[in-house]
Protein backbone atom coordinates (compact mmCIF):
# COMPACT_ATOMS: atom_id res chain seq x y z
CA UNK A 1 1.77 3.72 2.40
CA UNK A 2 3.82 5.33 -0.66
CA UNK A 3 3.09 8.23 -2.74
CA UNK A 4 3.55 7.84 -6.50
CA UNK A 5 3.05 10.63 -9.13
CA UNK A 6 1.95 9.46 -12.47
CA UNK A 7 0.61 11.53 -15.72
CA UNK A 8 -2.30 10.24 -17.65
CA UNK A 9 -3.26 12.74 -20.74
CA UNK A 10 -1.45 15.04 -19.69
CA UNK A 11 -2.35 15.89 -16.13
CA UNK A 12 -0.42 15.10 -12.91
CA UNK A 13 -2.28 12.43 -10.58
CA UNK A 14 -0.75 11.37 -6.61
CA UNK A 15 -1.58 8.05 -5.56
CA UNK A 16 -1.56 6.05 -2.80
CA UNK A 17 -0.27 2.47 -2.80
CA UNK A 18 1.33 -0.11 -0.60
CA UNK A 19 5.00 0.00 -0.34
CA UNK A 20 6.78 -1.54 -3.07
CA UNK A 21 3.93 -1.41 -5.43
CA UNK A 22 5.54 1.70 -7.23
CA UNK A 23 6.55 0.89 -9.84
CA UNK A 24 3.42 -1.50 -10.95
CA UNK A 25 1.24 1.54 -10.11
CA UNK A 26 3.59 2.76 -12.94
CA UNK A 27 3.21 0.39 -15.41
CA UNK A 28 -0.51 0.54 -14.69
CA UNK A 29 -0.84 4.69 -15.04
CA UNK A 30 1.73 4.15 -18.41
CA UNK A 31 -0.85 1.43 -19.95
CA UNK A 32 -3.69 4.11 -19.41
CA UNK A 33 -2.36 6.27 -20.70
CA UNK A 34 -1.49 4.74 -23.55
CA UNK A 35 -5.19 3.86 -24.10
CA UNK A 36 -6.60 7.24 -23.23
CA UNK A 37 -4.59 8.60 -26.29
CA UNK A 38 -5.37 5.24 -28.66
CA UNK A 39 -8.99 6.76 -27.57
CA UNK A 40 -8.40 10.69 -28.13
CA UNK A 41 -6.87 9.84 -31.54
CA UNK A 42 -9.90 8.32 -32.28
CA UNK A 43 -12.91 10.65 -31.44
CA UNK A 44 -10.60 13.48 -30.38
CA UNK A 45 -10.80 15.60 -27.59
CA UNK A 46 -13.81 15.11 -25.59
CA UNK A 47 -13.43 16.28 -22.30
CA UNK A 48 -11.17 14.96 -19.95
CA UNK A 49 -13.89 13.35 -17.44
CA UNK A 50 -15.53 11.31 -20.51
CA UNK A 51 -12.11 10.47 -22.30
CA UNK A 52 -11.48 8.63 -18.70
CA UNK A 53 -14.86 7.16 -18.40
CA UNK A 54 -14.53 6.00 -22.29
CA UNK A 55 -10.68 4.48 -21.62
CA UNK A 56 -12.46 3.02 -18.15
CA UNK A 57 -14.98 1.30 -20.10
CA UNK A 58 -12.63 -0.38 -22.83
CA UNK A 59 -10.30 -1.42 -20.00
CA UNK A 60 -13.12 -3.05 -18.18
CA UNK A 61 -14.23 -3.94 -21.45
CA UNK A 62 -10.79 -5.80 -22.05
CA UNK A 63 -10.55 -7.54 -18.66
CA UNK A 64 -13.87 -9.09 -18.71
CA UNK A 65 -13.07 -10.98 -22.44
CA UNK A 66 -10.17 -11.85 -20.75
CA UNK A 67 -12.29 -13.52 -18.01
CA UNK A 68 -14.29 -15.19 -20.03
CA UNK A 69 -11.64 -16.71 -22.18
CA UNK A 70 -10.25 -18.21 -19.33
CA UNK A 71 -13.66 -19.52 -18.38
CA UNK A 72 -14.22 -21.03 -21.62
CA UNK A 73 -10.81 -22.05 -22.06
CA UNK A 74 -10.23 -20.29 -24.88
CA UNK A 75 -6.37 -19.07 -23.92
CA UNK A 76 -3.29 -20.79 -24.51
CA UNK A 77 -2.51 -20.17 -20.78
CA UNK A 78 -5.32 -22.06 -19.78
CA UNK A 79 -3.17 -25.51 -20.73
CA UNK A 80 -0.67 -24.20 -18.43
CA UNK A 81 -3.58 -23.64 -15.47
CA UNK A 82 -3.97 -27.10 -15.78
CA UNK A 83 -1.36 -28.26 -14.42
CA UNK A 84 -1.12 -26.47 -11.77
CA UNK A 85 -1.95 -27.54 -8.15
CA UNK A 86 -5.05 -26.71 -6.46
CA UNK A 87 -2.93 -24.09 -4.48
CA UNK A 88 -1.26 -22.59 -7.22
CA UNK A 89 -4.60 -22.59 -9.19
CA UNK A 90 -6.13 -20.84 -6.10
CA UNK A 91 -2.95 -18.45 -6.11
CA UNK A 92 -3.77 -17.59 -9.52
CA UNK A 93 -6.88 -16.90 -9.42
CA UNK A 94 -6.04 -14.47 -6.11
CA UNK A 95 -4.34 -12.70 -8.23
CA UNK A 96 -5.94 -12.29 -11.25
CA UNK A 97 -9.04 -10.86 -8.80
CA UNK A 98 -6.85 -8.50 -7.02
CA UNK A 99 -5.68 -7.25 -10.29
CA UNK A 100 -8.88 -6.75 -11.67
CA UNK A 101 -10.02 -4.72 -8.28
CA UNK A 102 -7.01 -2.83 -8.56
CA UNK A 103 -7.79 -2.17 -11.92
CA UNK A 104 -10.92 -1.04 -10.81
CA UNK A 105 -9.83 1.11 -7.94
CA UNK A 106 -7.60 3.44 -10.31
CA UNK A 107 -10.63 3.76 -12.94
CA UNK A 108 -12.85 4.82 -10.45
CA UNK A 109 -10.04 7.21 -8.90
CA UNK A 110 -9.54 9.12 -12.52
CA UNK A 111 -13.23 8.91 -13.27
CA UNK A 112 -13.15 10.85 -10.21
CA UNK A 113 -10.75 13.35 -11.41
């Protein structure tokens, strides 16, 4: 297991990850953060624990119209999707649920504090 160090609003957070997953857990921390302070702009500061829960929420928010677009087939990817092979459909749809737990994970890790 690695040990990465990222900063969302300001404070210092050490995760665990599998190996060679740094720098996505990067990328990841960097997008929430971004977020949390498209959020704190917004309605200011409102405490730390319910900024996270709030940027949590949208994020979740996000990923499930994402979901449903590609359920309805409302994305220009989904033309690409169907040409894929049943494995490679199956791949991609491995993915897109580990992503979305992973997403998960690291909301309910800050929510945490």
């Amino acid at each position: 297991m690695a040990q990465v160090s990222i900063r969302i609003n300001g404070r210092s957070y050490d995760i665990a990850c599998d190996d060679g997953q740094e720098d996505r857990i990067h990328a990841l921390a960097s997008y929430v953060d971004e977020r949390v302070k498209e959020i704190s702009d917004a309605v200011g500061q409102i405490g730390e624990q319910r900024l996270l829960v709030m940027t949590s929420l949208l994020i979740a928010d996000e990923l499930g119209m994402a979901q449903e677009k590609l359920n309805t087939g409302q994305s220009p990817a989904v033309a690409e999707v169907g040409s894929l092979s049943a494995a490679e459909g199956d791949a991609l749809a491995e993915n897109i649920e580990s992503m979305a737990e992973r997403v998960e994970v690291l909301a309910d890790r800050l929510a945490k504090g």
